[in-house]
Every structure is written in structure tokens, then in C-alpha cells.
C-alpha atoms as a PDB file:
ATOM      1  CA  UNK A   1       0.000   0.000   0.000  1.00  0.00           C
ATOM      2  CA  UNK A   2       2.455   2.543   0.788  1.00  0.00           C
ATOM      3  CA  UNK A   3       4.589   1.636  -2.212  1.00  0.00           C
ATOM      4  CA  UNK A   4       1.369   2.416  -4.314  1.00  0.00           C
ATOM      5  CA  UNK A   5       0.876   5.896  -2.725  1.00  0.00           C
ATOM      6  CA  UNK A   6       4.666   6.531  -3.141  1.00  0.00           C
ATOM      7  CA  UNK A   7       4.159   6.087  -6.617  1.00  0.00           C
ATOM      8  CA  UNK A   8       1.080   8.266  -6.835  1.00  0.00           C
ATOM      9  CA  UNK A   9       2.589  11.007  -4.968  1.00  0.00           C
ATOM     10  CA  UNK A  10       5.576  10.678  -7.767  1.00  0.00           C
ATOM     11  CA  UNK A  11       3.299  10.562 -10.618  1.00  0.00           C
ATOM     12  CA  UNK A  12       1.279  13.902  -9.400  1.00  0.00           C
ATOM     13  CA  UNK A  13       4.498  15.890  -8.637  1.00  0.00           C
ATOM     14  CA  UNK A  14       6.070  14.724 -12.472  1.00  0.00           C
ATOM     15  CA  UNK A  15       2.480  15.844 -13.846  1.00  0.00           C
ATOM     16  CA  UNK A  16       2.627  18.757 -11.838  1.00  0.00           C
ATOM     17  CA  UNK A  17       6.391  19.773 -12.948  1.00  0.00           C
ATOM     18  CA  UNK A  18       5.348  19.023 -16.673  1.00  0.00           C
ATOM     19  CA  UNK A  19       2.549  21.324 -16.401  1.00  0.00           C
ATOM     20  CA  UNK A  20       4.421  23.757 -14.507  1.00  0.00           C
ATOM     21  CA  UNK A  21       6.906  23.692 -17.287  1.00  0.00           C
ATOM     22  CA  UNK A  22       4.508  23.924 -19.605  1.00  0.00           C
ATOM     23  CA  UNK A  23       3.048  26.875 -18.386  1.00  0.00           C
ATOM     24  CA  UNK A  24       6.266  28.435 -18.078  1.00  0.00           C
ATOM     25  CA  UNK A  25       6.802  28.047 -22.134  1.00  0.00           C
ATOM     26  CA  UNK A  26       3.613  29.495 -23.175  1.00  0.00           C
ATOM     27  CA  UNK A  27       4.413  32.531 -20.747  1.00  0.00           C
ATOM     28  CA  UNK A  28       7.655  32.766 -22.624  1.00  0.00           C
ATOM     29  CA  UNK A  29       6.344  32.159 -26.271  1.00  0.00           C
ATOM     30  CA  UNK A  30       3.235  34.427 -25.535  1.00  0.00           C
ATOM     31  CA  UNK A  31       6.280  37.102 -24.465  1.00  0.00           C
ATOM     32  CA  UNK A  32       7.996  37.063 -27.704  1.00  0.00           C
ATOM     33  CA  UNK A  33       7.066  38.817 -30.966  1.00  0.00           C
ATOM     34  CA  UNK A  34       6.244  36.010 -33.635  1.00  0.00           C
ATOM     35  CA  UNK A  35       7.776  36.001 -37.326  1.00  0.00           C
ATOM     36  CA  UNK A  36       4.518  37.605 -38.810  1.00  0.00           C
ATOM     37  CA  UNK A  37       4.605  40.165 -36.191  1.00  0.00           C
ATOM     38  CA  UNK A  38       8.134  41.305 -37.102  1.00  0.00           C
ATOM     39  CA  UNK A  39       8.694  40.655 -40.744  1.00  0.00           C
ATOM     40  CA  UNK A  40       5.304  41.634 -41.792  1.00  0.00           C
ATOM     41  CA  UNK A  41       5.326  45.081 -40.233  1.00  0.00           C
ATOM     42  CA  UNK A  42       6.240  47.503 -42.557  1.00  0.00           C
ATOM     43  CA  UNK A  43       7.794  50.798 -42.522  1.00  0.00           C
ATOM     44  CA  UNK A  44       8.303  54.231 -43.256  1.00  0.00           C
ATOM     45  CA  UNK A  45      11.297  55.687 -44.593  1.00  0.00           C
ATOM     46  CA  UNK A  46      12.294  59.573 -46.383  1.00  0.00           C
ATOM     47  CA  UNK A  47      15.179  57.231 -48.195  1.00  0.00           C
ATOM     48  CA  UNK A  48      15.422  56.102 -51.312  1.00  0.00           C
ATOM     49  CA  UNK A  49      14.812  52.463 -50.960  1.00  0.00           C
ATOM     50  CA  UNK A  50      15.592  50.178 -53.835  1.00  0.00           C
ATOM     51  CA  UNK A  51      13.765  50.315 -57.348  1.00  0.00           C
ATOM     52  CA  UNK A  52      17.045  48.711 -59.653  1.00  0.00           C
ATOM     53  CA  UNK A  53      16.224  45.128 -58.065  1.00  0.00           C
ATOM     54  CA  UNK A  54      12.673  43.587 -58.619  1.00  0.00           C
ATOM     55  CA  UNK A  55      10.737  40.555 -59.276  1.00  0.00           C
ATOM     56  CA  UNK A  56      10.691  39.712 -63.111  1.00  0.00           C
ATOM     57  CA  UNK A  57       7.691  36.874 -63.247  1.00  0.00           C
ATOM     58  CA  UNK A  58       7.218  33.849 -61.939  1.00  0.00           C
ATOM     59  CA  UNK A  59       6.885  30.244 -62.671  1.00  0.00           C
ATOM     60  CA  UNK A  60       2.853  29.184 -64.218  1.00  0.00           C
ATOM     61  CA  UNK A  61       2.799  33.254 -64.660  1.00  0.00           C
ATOM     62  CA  UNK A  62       0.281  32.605 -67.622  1.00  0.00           C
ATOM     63  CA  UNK A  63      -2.260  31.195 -65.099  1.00  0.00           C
ATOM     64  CA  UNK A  64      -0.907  33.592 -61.964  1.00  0.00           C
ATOM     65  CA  UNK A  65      -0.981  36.992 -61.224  1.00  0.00           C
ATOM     66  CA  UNK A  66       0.513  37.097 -57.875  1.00  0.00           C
ATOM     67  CA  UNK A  67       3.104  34.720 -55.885  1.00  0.00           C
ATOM     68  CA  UNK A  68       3.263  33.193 -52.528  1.00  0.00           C
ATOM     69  CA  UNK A  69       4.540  30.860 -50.007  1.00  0.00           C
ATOM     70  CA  UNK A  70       6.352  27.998 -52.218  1.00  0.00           C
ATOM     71  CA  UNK A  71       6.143  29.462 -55.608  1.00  0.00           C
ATOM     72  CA  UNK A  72       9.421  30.374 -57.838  1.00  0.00           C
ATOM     73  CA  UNK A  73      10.124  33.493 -59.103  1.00  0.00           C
ATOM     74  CA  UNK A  74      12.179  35.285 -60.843  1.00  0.00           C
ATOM     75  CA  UNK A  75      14.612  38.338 -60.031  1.00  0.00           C
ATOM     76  CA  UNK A  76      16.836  40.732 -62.489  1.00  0.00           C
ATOM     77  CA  UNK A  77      19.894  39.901 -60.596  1.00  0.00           C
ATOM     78  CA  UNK A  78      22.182  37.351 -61.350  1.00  0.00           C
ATOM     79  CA  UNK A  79      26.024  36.165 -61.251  1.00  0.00           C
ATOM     80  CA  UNK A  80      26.838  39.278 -62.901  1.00  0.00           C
ATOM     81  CA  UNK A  81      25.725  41.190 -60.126  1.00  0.00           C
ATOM     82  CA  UNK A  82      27.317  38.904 -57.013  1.00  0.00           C
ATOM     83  CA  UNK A  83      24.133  36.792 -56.580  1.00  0.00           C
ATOM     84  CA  UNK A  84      24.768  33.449 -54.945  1.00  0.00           C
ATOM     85  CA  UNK A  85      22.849  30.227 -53.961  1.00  0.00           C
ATOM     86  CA  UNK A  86      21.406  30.693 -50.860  1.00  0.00           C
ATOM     87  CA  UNK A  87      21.245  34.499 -50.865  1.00  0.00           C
ATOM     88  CA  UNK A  88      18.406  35.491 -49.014  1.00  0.00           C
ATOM     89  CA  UNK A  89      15.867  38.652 -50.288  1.00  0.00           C
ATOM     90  CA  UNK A  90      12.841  40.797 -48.847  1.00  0.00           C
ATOM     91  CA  UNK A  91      10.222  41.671 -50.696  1.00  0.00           C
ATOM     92  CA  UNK A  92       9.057  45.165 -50.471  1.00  0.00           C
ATOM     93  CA  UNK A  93       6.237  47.771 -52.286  1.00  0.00           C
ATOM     94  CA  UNK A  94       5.531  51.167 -51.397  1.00  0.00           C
ATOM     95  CA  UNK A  95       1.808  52.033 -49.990  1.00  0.00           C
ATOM     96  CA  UNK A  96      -0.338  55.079 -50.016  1.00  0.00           C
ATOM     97  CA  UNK A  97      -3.738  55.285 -48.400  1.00  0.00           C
ATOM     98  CA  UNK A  98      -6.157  54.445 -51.377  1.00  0.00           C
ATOM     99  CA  UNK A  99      -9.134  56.228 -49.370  1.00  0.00           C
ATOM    100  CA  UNK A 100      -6.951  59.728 -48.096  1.00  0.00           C
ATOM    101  CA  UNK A 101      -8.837  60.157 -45.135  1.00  0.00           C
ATOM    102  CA  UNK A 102      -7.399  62.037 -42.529  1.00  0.00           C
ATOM    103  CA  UNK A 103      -7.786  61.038 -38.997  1.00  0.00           C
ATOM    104  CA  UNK A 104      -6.713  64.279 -37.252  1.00  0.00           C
ATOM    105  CA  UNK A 105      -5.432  67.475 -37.868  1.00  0.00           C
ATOM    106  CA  UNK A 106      -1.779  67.219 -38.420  1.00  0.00           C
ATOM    107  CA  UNK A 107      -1.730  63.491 -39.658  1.00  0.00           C
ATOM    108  CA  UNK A 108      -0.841  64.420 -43.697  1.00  0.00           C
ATOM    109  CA  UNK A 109       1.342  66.650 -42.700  1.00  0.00           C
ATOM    110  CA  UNK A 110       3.736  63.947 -40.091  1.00  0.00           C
ATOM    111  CA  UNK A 111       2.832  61.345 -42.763  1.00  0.00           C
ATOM    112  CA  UNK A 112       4.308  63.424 -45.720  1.00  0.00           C
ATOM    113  CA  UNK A 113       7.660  64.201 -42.921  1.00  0.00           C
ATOM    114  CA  UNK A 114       8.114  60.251 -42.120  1.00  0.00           C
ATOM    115  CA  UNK A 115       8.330  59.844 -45.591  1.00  0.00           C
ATOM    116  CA  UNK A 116       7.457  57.007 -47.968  1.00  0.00           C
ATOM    117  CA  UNK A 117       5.044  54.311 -46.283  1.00  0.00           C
ATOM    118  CA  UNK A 118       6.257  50.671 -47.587  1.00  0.00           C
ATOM    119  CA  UNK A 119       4.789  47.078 -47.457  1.00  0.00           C
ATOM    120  CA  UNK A 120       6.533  43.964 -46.637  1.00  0.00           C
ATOM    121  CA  UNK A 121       5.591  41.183 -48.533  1.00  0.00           C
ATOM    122  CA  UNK A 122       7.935  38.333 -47.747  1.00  0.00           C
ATOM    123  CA  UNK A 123      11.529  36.941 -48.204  1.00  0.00           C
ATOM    124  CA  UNK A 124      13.028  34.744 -50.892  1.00  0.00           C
ATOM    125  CA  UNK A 125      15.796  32.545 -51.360  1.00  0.00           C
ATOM    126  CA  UNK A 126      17.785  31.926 -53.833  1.00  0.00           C
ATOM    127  CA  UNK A 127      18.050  28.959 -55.884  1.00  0.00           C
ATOM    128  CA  UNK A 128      19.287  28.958 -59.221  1.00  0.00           C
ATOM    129  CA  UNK A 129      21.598  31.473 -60.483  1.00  0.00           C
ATOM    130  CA  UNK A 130      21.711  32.852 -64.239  1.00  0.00           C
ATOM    131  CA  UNK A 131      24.548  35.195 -65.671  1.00  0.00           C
ATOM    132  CA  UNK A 132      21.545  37.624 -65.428  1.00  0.00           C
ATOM    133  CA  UNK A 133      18.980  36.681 -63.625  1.00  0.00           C
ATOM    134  CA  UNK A 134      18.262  33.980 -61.019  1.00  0.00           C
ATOM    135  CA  UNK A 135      15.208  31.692 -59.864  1.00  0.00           C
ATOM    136  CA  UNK A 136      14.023  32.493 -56.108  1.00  0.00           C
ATOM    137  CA  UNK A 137      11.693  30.628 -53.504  1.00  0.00           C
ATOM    138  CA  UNK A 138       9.361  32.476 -51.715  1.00  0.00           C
ATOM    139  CA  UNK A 139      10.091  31.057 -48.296  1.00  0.00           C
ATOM    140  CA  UNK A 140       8.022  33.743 -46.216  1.00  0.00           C
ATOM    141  CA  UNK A 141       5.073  35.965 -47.112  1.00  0.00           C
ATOM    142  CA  UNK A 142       3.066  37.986 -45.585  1.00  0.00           C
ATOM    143  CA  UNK A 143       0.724  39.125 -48.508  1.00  0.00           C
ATOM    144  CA  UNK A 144       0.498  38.424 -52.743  1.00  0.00           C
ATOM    145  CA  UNK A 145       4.369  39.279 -54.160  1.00  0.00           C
ATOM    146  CA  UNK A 146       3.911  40.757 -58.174  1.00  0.00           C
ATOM    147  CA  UNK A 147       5.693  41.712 -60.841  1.00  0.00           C
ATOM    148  CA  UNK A 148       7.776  44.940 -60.179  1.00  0.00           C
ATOM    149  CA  UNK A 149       7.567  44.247 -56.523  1.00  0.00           C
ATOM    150  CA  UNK A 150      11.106  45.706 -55.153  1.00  0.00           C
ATOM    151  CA  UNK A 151      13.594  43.436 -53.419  1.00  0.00           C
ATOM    152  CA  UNK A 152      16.197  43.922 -50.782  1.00  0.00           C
ATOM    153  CA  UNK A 153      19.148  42.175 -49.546  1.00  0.00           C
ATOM    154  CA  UNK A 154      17.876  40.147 -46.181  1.00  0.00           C
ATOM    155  CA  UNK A 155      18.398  41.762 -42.858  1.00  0.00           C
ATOM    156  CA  UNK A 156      17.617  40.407 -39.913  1.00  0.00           C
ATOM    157  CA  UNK A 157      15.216  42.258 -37.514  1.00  0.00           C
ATOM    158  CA  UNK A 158      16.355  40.989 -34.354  1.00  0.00           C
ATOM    159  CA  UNK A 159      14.025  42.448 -31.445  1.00  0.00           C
ATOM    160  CA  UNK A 160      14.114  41.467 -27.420  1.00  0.00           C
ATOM    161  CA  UNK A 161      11.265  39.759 -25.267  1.00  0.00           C
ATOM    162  CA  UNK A 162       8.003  42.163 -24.692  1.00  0.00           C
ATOM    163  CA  UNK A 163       8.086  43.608 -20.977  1.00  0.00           C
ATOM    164  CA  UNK A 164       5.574  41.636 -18.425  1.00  0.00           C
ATOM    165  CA  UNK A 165       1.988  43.462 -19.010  1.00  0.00           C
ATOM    166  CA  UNK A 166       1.394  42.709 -14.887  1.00  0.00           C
ATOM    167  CA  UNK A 167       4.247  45.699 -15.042  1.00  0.00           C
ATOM    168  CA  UNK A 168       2.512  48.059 -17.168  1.00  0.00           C
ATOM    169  CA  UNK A 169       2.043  50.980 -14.969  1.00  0.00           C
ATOM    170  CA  UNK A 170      -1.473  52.805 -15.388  1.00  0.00           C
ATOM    171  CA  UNK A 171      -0.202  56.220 -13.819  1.00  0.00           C
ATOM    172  CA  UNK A 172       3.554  56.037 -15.267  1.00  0.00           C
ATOM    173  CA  UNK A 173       5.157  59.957 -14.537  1.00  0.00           C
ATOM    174  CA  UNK A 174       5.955  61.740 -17.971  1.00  0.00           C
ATOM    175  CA  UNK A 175       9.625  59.733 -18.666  1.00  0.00           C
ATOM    176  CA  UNK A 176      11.080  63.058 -19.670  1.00  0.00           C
ATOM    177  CA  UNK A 177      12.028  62.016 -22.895  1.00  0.00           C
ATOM    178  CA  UNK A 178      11.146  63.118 -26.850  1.00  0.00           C
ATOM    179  CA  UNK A 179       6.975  62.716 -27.643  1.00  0.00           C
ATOM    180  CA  UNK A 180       5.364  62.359 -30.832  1.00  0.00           C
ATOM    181  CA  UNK A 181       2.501  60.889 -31.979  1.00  0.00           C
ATOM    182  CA  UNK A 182       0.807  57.902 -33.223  1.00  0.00           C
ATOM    183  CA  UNK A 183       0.385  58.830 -36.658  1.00  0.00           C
ATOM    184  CA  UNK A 184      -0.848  55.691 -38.746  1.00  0.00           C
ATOM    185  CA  UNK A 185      -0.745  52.417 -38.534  1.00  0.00           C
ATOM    186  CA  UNK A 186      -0.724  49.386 -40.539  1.00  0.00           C
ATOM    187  CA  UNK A 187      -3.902  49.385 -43.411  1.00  0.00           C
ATOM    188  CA  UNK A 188      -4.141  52.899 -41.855  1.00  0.00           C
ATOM    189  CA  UNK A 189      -6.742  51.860 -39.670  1.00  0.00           C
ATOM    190  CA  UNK A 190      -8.138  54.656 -37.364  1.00  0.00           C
ATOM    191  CA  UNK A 191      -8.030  52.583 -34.280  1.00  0.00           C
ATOM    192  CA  UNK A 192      -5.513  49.166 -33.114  1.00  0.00           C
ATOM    193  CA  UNK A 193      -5.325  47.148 -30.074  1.00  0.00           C
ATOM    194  CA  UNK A 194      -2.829  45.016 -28.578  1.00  0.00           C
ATOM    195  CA  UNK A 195      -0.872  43.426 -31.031  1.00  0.00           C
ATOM    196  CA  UNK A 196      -1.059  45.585 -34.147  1.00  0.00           C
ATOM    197  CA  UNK A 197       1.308  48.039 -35.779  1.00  0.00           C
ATOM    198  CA  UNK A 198       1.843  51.516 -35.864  1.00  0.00           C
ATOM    199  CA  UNK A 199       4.134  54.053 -37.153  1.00  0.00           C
ATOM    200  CA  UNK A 200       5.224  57.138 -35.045  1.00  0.00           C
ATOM    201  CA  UNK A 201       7.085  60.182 -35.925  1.00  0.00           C
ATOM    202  CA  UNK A 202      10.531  59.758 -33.818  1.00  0.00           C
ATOM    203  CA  UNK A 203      13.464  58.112 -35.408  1.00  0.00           C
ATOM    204  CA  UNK A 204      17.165  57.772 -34.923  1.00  0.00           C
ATOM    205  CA  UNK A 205      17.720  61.754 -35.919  1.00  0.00           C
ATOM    206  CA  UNK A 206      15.628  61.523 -32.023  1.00  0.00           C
ATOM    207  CA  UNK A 207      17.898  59.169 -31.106  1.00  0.00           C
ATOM    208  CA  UNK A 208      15.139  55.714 -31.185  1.00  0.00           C
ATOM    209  CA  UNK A 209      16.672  52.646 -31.843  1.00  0.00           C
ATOM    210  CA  UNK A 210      14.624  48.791 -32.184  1.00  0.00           C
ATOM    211  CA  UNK A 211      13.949  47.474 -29.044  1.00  0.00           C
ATOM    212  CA  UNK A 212      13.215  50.806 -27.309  1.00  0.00           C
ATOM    213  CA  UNK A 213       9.748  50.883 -25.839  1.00  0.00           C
ATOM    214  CA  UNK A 214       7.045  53.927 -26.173  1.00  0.00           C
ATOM    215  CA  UNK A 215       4.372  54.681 -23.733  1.00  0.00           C
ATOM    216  CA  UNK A 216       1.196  55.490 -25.293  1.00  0.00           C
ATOM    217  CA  UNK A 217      -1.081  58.007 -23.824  1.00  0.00           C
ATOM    218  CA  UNK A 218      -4.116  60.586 -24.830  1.00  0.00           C
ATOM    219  CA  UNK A 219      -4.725  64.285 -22.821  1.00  0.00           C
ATOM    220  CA  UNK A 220      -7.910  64.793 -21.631  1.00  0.00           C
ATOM    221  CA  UNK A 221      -9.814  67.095 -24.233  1.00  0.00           C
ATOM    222  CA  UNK A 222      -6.821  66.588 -26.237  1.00  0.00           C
ATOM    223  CA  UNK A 223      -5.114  69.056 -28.325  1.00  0.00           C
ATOM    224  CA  UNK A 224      -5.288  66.926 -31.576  1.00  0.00           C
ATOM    225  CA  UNK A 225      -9.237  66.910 -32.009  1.00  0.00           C
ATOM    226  CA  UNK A 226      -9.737  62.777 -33.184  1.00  0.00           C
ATOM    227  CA  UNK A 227     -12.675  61.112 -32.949  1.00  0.00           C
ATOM    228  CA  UNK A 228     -12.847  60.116 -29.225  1.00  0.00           C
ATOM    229  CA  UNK A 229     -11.121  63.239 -28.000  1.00  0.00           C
ATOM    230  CA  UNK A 230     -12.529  66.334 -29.745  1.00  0.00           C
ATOM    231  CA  UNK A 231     -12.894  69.286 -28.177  1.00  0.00           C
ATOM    232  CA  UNK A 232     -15.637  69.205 -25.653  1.00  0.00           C
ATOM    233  CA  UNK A 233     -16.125  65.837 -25.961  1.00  0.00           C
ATOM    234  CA  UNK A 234     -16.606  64.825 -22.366  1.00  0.00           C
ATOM    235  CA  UNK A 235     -18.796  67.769 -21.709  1.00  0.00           C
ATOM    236  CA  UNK A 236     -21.037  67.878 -24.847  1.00  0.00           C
ATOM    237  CA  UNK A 237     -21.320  64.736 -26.691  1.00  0.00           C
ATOM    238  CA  UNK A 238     -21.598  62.228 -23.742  1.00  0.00           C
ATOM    239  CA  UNK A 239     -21.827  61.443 -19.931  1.00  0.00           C
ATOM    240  CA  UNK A 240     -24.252  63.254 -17.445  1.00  0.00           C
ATOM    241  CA  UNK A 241     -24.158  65.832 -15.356  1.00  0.00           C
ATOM    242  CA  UNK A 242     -21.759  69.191 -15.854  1.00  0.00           C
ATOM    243  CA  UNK A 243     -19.111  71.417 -14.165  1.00  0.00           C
ATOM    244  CA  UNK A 244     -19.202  74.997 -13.553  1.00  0.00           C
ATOM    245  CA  UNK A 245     -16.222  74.915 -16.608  1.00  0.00           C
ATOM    246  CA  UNK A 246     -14.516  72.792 -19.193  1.00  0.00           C
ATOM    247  CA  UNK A 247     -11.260  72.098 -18.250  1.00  0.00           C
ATOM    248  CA  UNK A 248      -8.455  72.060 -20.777  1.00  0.00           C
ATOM    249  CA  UNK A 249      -6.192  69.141 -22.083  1.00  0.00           C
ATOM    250  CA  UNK A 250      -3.071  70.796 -19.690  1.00  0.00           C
ATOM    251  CA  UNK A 251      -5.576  70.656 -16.557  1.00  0.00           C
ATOM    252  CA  UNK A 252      -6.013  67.084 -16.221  1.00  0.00           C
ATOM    253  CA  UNK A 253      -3.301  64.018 -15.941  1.00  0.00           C
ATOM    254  CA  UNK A 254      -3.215  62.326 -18.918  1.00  0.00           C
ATOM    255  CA  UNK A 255      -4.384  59.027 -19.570  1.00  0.00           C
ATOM    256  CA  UNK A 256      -1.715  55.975 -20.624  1.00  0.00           C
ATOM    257  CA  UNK A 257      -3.177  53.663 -22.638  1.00  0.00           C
ATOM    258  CA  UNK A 258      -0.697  50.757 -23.121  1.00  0.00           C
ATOM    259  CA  UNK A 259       2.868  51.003 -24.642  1.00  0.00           C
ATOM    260  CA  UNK A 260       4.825  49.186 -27.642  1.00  0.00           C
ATOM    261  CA  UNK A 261       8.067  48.113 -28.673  1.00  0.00           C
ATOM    262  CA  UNK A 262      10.325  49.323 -31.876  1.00  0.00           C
ATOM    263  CA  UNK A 263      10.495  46.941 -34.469  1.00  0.00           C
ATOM    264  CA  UNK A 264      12.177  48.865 -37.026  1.00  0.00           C
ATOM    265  CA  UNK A 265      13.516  52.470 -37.119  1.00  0.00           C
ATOM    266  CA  UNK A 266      14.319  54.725 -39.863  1.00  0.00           C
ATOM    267  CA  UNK A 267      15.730  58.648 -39.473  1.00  0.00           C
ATOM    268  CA  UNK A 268      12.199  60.257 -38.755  1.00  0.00           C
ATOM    269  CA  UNK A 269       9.987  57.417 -37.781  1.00  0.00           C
ATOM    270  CA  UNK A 270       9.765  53.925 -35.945  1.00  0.00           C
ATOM    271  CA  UNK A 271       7.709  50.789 -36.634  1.00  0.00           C
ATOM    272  CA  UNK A 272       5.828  50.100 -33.104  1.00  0.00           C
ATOM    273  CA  UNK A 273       4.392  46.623 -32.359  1.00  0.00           C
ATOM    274  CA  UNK A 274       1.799  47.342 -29.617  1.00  0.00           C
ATOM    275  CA  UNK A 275       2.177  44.537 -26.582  1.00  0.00           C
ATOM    276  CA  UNK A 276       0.036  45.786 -24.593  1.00  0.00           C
ATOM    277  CA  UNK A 277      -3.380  48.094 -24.266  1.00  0.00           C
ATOM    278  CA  UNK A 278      -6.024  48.559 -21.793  1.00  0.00           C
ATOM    279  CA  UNK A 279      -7.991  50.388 -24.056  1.00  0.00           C
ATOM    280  CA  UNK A 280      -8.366  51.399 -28.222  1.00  0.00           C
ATOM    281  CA  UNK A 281      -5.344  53.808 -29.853  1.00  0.00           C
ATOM    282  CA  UNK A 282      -6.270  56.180 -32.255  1.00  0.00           C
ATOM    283  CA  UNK A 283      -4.282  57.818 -34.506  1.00  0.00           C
ATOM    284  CA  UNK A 284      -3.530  61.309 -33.041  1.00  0.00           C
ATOM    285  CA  UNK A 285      -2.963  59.902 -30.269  1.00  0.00           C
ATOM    286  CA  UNK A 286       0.578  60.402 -28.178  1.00  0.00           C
ATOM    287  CA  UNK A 287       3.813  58.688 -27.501  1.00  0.00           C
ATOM    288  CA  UNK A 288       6.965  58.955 -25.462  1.00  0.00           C
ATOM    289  CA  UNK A 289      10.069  57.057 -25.248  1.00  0.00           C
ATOM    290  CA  UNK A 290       9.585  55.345 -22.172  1.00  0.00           C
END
């Protein structure tokens, strides 16, 4: 009998270490950006990026229009121009809004000072090299690769572990350091939660660099009138009940909202991956290098 409850007792503390262990890896997996999340991100850039290297065609390009995960293409760059087996290439196309709305009142303005908005689109790799041209694998993508579509030579984006969210402090003290604002994000959506992307007007020339992390806040009655912040907005368009005046944006602590980490920077702007939010960003809304 007590042999049997010795191995019981064994058999519930191994379960209990496996699942402990377990536990412990989905903590760590759920605190590191994914693949997607950081090659898919896109960017902004005021640089000239490319344009002499692109994607020629494809194989079956009578019966396809675009290429994706698995499919063979092909690239104008060849042995002539120091391609190799093996190279690696990303796969890039520059963006503008199709619909040219603006989502407050400085936003085409910081967008036209970022620069150029650009879509990633996934890597290749090389497989067979011509004198002038060379056949390519798509062996990542993150959306339909075409004809004309601009390639890079590969560079990692190496980024560190998100910060704990039990951390995230809800009345964090102004850090201090540069502000700017959340200016667009990815599909230029108006609003983004925890784990989307958005692009913010600070670069290196403001000294950013990937892995820094920005704190993400609004004012009350805010001095960029958005949606969910215009002027008078708590006193005239919702709630109950009134005060003798309307206090301004400078009156009232501000609000922190959640916080994000750099994926990629370029001189005036930074690729933010948001990790954590306890409510909706807008665009308009503010930033500051934590």
C-alpha cells in the first residue's frame, strides 16, 4: 500500500512539474514577438529604398498573377551582379492610403515628414543562379508578391522579449524624454489594439533605436481633435451631469493607454508593435520614449 501511494505522490508531482513547465513556455512564447509580427510590419522611410532590383515573373505566370509561399520566381539579378545560392531577399512595395482620409489634424502633414510608407511582402531565397537573372523561392510571405515588386538584400530584424503586461504601470510619470505621436498604422486603420502596428514620428535623428519601448497616452480634451477626443467631448457629446467649466487638455493628468516596442527604425519614424493596451489607440494619439 504505501509503495502504491509513493508512486502516486511521484506521478502527481512529475504531472505537476510538466505542467508547470509547460506553463512556463507558453508565458515565454506568448512574451515574444512572432515572425509575422516582425517581418510583416512595414515601414516608413524619407530614403530612397531600392527600385534597380525587382521581381521579373514567376513560374505558371500565364495562369498567376501574384506569388506566394512555395512558388518560384524570378529576379533581375544574377552572377553578374554577385548573386549566390542561398542568398536570401525581402520583398518590399511602397503604400499610399487608397481612401486619403485624414484622422486628425496634423496626420498628412507627419505622414508626408516620415516619408514614404512601404509594405513587406515576404523573403526569398535563392536557388538557381543565371549570368543575369536567377530563380528564387518564396520562403516567407506575408501578402500576394507581383511583378515589379522591389527586393532587398535580407536583414535580420532581431528584437528582445516584450516587458511583463502585470508591469505596465497605469499612472507612469511623464519619462522626460522626446513625444510624438501615433500617426498611422498598418492598413491605416483609425483605431488598433494590442498586437497591431503603428508608425510614429521619432526616429534615430531623435535618437530611437529597435527594441526601445514607447508609452502610449491621450490628454484629456486633447489638443489633436480625433474622434474620441474632440474638443468638448466629455462635456457635450456624452456622460451626465456638468461642471461649472470645461477644463483644458493641460488641466487634467493624462491618460496611458498601453505602450509598444520598436520593431524597425528609420531617421524620422519607428515601426511600433503594440504589446500591450487597456484600451483602443487612435491615430492622433501620443507617444513617449519610455
Amino acid at each position: 500500500m504505501l509503495a502504491k501511494s509513493a508512486k502516486l505522490s511521484l506521478a502527481l508531482l512529475l504531472g505537476a512539474g510538466i505542467c508547470a513547465a509547460q506553463r512556463s513556455e507558453a508565458v515565454a512564447k506568448a512574451n515574444q514577438p512572432d515572425a509575422t509580427q516582425i517581418n510583416c510590419a512595414g515601414f516608413y522611410t524619407d530614403s530612397k529604398v531600392g527600385g534597380e532590383a525587382y521581381v521579373v515573373s514567376g513560374e505558371e505566370s500565364l495562369n498567376k498573377l501574384t506569388f506566394s509561399n512555395g512558388d518560384y520566381v524570378y529576379i533581375n539579378r544574377g552572377m553578374n551582379q554577385g548573386v549566390r545560392e542561398g542568398d536570401l531577399f525581402s520583398v518590399v512595395r511602397p503604400e499610399t492610403d487608397p481612401d486619403k482620409v485624414s484622422w486628425f489634424k496634423w496626420q498628412p502633414k507627419l505622414v508626408k515628414a516620415m516619408g514614404q510608407s512601404y509594405a513587406d511582402l515576404g523573403q526569398l531565397k535563392v536557388i538557381k543562379v543565371q549570368p543575369k537573372t536567377a530563380t528564387a523561392q518564396v520562403v516567407f510571405s506575408c501578402g500576394p508578391i507581383q511583378r515589379g515588386d522591389t527586393i532587398l538584400q535580407y536583414q535580420p530584424r532581431p528584437v528582445g522579449p516584450f516587458k511583463d503586461p502585470v508591469k505596465f504601470d497605469h499612472f507612469a510619470p511623464v519619462s522626460g524624454k522626446p513625444v510624438a505621436m501615433v500617426v498611422t498604422s498598418k492598413d491605416w486603420a483609425q483605431s488598433v489594439g494590442q498586437g497591431d502596428t503603428v508608425y510614429v514620428n521619432l526616429g534615430t535623428a531623435q535618437g530611437v533605436k529597435v527594441g526601445d519601448y514607447f508609452r502610449i497616452f491621450k490628454y484629456q480634451g486633447s489638443r489633436a481633435e480625433i474622434a474620441p477626443t474632440a474638443k468638448g467631448y466629455q462635456y457635450k457629446i456624452y456622460g451626465f451631469g456638468s461642471t461649472p467649466q470645461a477644463y483644458e487638455w493641460n488641466d487634467l493628468p493624462r491618460e496611458i493607454l498601453g505602450e509598444g516596442i520598436v520593431l524597425n527604425v528609420s531617421k524620422n519614424s519607428s515601426t511600433v508593435l503594440v504589446t500591450y493596451t487597456k484600451s483602443e489607440v487612435y491615430a492622433g494619439d501620443y507617444v513617449e520614449i519610455e
